[in-house]
N, C-alpha and C. Protein backbone atom coordinates (compact mmCIF):
# COMPACT_ATOMS: atom_id res chain seq x y z
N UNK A 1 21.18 10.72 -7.28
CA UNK A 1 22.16 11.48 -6.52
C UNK A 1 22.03 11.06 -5.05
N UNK A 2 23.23 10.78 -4.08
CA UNK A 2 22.92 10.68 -3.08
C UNK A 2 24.15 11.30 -2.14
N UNK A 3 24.99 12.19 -3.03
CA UNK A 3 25.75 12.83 -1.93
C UNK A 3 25.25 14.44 -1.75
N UNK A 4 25.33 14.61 -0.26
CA UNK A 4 25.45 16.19 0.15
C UNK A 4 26.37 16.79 -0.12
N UNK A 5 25.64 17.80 -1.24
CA UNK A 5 26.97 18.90 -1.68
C UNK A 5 27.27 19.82 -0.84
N UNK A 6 28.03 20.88 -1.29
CA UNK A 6 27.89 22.25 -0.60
C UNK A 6 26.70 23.33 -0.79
N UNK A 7 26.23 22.47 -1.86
CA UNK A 7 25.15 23.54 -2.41
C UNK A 7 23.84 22.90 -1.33
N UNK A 8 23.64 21.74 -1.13
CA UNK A 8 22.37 21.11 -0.59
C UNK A 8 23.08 21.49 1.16
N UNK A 9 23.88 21.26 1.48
CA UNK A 9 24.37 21.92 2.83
C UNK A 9 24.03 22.91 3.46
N UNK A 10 24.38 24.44 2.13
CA UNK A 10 24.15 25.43 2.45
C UNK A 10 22.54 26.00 2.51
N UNK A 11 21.58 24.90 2.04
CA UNK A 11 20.33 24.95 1.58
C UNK A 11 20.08 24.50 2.65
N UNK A 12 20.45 23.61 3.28
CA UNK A 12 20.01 22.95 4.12
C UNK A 12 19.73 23.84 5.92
N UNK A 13 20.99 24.48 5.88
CA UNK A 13 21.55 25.43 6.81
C UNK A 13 20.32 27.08 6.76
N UNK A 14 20.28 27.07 5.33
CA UNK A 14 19.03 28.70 5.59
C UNK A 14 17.25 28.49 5.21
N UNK A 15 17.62 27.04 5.05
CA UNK A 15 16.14 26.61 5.64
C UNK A 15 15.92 26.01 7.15
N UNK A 16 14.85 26.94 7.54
CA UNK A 16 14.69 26.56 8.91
C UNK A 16 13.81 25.44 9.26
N UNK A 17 12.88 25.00 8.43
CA UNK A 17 12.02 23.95 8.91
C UNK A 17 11.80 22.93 7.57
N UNK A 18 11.80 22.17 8.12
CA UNK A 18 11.99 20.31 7.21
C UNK A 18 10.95 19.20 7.82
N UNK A 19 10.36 17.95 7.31
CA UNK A 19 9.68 17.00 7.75
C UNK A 19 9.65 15.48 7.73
N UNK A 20 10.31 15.03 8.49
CA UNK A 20 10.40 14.02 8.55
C UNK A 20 9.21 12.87 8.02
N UNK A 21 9.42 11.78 8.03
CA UNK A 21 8.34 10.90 7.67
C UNK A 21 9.24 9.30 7.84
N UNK A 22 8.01 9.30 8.98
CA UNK A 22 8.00 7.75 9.52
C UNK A 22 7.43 6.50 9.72
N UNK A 23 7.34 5.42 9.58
CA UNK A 23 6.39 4.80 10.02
C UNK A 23 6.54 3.49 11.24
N UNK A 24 5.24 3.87 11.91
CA UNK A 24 4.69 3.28 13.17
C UNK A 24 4.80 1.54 12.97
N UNK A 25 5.09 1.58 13.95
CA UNK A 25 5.09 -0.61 13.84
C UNK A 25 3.70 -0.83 13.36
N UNK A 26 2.50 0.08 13.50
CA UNK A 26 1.07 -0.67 13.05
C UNK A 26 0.75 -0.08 11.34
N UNK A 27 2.38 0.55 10.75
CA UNK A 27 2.28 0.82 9.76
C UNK A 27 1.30 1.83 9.38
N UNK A 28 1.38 2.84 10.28
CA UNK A 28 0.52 3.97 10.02
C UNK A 28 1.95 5.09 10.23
N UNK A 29 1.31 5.96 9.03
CA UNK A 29 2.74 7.39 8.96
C UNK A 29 2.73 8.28 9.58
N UNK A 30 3.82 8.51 9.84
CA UNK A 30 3.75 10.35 10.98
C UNK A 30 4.80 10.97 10.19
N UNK A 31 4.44 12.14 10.19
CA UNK A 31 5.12 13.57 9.23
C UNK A 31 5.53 14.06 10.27
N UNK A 32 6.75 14.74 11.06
CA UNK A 32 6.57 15.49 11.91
C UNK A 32 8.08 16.87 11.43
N UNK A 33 7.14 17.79 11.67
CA UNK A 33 8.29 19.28 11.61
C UNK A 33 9.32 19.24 12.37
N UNK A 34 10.63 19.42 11.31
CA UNK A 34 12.03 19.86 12.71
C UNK A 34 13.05 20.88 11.89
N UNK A 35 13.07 21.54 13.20
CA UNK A 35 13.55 23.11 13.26
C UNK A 35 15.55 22.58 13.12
N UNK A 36 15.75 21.74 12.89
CA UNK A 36 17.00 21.46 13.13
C UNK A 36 18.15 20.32 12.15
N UNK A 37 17.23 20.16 10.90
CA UNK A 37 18.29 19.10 9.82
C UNK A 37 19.23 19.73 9.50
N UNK A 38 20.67 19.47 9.44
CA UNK A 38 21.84 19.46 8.99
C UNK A 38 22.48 19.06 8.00
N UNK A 39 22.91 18.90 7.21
CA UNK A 39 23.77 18.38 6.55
C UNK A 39 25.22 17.92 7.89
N UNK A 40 25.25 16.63 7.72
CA UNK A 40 26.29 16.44 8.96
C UNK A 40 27.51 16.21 8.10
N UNK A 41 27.44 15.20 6.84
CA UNK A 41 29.05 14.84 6.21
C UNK A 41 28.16 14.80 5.20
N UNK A 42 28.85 14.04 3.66
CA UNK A 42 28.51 13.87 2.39
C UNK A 42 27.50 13.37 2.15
N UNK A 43 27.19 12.18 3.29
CA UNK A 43 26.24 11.24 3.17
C UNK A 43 25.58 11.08 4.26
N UNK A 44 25.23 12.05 5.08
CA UNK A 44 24.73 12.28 6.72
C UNK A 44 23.83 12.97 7.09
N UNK A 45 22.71 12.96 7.13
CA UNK A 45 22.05 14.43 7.89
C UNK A 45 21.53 14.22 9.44
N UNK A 46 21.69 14.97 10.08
CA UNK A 46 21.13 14.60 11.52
C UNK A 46 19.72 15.54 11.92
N UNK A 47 19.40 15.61 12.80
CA UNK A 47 18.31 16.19 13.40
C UNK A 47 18.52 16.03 14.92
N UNK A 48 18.20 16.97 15.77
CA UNK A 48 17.96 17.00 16.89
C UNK A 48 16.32 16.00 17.38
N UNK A 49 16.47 15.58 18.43
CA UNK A 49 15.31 14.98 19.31
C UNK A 49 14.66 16.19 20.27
N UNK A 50 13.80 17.17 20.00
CA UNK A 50 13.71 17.95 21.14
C UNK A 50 12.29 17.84 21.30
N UNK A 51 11.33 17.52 20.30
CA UNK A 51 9.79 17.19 20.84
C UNK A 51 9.29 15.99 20.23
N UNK A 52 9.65 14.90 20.20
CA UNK A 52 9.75 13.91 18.90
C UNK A 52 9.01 12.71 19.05
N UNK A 53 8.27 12.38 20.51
CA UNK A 53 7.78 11.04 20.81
C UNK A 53 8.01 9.83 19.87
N UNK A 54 6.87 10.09 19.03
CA UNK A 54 6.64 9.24 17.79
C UNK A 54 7.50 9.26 16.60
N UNK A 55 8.43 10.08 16.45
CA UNK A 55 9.44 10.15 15.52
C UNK A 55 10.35 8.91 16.36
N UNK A 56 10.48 8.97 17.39
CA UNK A 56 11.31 8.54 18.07
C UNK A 56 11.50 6.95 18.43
N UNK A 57 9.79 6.75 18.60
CA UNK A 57 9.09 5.45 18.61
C UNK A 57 9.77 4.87 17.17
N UNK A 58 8.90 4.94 16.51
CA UNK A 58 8.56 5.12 15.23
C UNK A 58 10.44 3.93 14.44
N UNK A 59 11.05 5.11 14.69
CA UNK A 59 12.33 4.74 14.42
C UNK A 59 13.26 3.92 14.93
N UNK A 60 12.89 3.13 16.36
CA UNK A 60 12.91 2.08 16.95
C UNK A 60 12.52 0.65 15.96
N UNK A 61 11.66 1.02 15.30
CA UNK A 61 10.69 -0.45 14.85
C UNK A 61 10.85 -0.16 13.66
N UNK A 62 11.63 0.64 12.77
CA UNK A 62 11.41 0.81 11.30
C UNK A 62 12.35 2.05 11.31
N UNK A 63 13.85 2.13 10.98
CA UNK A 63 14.43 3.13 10.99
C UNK A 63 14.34 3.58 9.46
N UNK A 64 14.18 3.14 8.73
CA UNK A 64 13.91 4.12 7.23
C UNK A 64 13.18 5.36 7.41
N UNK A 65 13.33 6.33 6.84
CA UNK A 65 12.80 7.58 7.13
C UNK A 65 12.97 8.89 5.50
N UNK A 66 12.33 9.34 5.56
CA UNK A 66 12.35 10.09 4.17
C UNK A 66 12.27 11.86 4.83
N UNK A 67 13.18 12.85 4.55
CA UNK A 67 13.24 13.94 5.35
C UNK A 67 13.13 14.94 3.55
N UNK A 68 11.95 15.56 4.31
CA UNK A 68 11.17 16.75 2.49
C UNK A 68 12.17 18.05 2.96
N UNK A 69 12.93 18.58 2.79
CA UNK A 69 13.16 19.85 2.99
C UNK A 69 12.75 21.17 1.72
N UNK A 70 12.02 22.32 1.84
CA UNK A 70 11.41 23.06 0.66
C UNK A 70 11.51 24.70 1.12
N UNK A 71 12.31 25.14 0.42
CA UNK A 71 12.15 26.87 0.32
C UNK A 71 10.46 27.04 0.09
N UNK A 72 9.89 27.11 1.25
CA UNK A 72 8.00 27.77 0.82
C UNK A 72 8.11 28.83 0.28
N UNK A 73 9.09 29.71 -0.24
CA UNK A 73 8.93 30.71 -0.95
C UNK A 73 8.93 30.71 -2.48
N UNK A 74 10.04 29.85 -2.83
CA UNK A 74 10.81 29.69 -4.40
C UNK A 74 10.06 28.23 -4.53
N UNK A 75 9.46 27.54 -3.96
CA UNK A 75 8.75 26.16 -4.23
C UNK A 75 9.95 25.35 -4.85
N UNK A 76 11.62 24.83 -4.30
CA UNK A 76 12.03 24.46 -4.39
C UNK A 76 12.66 23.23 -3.09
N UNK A 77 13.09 22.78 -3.83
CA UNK A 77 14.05 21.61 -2.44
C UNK A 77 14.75 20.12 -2.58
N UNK A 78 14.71 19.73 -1.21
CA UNK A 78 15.18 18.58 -1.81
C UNK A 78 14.74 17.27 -0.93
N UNK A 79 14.24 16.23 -1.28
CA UNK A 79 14.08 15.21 -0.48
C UNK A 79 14.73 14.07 -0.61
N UNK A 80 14.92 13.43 0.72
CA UNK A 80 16.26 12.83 1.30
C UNK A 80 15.41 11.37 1.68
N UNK A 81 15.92 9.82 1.35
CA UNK A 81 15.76 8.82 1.37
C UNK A 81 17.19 8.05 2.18
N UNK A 82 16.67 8.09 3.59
CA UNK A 82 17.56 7.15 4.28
C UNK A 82 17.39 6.07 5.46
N UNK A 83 18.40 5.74 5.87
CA UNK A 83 18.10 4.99 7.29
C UNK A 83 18.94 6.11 8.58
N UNK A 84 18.00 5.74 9.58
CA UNK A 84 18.71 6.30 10.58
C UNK A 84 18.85 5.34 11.75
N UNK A 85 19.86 6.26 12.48
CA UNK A 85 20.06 5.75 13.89
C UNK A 85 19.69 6.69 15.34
N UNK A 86 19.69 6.43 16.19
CA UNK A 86 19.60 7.05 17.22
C UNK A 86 20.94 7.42 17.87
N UNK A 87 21.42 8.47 17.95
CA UNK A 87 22.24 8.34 19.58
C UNK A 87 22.39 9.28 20.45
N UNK A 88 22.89 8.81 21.78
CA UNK A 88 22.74 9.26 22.52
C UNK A 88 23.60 9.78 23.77
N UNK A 89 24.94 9.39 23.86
CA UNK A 89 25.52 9.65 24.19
C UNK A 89 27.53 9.47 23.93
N UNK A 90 27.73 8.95 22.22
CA UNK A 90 28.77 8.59 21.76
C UNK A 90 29.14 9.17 20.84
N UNK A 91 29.93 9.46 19.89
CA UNK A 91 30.49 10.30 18.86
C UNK A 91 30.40 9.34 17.70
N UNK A 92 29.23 10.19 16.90
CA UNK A 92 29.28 11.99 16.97
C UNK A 92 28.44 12.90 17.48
N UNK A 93 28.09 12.10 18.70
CA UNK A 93 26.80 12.63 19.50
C UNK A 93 26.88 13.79 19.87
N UNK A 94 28.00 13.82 20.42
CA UNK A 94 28.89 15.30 21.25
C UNK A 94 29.44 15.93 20.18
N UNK A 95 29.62 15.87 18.62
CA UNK A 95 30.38 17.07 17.85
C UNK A 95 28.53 17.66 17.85
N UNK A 96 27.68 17.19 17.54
CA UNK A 96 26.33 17.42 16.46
C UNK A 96 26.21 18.09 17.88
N UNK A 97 25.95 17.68 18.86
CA UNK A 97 25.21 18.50 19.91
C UNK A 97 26.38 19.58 20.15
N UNK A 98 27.30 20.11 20.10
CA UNK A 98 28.21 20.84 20.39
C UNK A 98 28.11 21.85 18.98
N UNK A 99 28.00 21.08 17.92
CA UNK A 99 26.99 22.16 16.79
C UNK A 99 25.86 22.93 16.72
N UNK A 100 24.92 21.93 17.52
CA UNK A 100 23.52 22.67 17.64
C UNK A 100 24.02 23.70 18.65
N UNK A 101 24.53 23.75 20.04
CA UNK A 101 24.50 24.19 20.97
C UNK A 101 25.42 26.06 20.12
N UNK A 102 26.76 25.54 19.59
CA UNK A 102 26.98 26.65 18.81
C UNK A 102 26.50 27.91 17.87
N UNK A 103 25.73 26.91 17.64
CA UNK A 103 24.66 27.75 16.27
C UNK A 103 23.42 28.04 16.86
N UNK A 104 22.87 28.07 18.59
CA UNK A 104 22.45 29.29 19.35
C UNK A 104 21.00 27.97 19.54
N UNK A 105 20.89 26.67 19.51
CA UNK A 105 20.02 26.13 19.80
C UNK A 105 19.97 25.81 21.26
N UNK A 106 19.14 26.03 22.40
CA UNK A 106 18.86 25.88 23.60
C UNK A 106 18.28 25.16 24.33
N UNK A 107 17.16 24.60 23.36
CA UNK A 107 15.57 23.58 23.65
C UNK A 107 16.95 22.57 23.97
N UNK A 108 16.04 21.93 24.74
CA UNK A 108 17.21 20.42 25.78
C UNK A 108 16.73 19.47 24.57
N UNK A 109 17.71 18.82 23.81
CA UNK A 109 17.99 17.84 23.13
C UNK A 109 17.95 16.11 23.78
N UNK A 110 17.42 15.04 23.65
CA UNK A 110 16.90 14.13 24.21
C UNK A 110 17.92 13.25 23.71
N UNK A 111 18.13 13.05 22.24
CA UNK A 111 18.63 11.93 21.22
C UNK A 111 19.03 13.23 20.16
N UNK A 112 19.73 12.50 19.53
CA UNK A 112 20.27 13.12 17.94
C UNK A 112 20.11 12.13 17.20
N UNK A 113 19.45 12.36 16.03
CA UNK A 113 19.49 11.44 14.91
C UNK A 113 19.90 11.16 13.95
N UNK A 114 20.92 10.12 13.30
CA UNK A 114 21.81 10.63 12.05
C UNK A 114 21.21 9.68 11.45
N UNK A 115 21.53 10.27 9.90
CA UNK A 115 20.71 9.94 8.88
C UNK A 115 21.27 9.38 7.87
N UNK A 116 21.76 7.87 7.51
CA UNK A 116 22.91 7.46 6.57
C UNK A 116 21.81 7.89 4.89
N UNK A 117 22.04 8.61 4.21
CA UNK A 117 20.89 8.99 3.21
C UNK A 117 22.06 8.07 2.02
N UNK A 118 20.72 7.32 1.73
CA UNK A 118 20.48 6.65 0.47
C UNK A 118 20.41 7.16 -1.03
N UNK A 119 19.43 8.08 -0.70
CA UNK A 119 18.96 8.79 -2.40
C UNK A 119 18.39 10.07 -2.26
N UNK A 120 19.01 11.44 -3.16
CA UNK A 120 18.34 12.38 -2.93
C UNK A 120 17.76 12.89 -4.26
N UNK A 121 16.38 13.64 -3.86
CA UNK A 121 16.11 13.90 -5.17
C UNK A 121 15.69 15.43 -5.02
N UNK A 122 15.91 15.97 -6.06
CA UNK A 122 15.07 17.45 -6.37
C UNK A 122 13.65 17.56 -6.30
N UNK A 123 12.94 18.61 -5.53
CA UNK A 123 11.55 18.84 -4.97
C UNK A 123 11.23 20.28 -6.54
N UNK A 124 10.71 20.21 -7.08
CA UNK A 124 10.51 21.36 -8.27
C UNK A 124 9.04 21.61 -8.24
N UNK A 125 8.42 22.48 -7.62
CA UNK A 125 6.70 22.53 -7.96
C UNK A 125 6.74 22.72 -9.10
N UNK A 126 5.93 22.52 -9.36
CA UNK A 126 5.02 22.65 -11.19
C UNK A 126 4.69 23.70 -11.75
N UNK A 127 4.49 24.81 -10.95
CA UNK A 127 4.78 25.84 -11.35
C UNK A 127 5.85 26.41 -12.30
N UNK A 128 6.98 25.74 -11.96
CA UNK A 128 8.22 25.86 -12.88
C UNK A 128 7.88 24.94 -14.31
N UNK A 129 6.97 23.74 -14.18
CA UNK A 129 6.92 23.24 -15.88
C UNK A 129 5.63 23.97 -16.40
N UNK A 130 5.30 25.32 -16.18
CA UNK A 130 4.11 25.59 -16.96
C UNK A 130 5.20 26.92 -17.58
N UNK A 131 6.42 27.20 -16.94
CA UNK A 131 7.21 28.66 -17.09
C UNK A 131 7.42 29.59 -16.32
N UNK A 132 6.95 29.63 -15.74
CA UNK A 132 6.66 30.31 -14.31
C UNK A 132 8.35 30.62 -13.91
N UNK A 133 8.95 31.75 -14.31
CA UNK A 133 10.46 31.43 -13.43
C UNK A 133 10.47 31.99 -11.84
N UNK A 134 11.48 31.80 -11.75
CA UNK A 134 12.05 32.09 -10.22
C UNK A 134 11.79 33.53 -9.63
N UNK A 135 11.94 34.06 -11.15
CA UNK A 135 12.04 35.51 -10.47
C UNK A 135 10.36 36.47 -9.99
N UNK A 136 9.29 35.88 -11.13
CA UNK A 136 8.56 35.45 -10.63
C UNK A 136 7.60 35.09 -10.30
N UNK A 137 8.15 34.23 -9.37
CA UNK A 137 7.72 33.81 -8.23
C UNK A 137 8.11 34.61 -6.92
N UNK A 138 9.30 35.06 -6.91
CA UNK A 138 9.58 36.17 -6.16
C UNK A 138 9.14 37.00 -5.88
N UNK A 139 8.48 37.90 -7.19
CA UNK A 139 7.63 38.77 -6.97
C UNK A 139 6.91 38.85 -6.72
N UNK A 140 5.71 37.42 -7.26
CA UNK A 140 4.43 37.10 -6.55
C UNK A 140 4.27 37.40 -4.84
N UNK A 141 5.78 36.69 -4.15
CA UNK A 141 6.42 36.44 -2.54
C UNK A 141 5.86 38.32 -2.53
N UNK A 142 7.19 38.74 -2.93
CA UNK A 142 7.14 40.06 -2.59
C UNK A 142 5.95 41.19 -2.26
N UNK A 143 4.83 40.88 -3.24
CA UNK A 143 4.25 41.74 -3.37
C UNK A 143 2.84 41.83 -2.53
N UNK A 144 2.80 39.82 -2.22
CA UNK A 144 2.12 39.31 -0.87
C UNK A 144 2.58 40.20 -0.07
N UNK A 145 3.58 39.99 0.31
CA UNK A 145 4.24 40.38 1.79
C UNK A 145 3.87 42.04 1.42
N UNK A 146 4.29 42.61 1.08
CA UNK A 146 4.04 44.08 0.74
C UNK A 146 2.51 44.67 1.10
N UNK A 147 1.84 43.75 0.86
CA UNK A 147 0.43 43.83 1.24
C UNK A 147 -0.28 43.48 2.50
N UNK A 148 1.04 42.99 3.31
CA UNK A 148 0.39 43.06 4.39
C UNK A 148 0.42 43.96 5.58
């Protein structure tokens, strides 16, 4: 599978945090957290640049990049196999930043990164092949939280 549905969109949109994965010209990997993947078009995801050094580096010298996105609650998700680009001041630089800025993001944005995605696949913990359903697992969530 490698198109963004509405379903991976909307997944994409009420998960707040995702991880990139890159690698360094000396071929060493960096994972780094971002508060900001999108679903941009069918075949697009972007990310904001707002603390990114080495993401940033990184993607200079080796733009392939693999982005994990996972509900930590339901141990579900989806991970994304693409190339990216940088930009920085051309369209669709200004719709994506005129998105973030809409949808109440403030941190000063450096670069935006779009993401031509290649291949996506389903993230399923294992929990689900022993039987374990959804629901729960929910409850397990629930009853944590309840306890605290």
């Amino acid at each position: 599978m490698s198109e963004i549905t509405p379903q991976i969109k909307k997944f994409l949109d009420l998960q707040k945090l995702g991880y990139i994965a890159t690698v360094s010209a000396d071929g060493t990997p960096n994972i780094s957290p971002k508060g900001t993947i999108i679903g941009w078009s069918k075949t697009q995801l972007a990310f904001a640049d707002i603390r990114s050094p080495d993401t940033m580096t990184n993607l200079k010298t080796n733009p392939n990049v693999e982005i994990n996105v996972i509900d930590p609650l339901l141990r579900k998700g989806f991970l994304f196999k693409g190339v990216a680009k940088i930009l920085s001041n051309s369209n669709p630089y200004d719709d994506i930043l005129k998105h973030y800025r809409d949808s109440g993001i403030k941190s000063s944005i450096g670069s935006i990164v779009l993401v031509d995605v290649t291949d996506i696949s389903e993230v399923i913990s294992p929990l689900y092949d022993l039987g374990i359903s959804e629901e729960e697992i929910k409850l397990k969530w629930k009853k944590h939280f309840e306890s605290l």
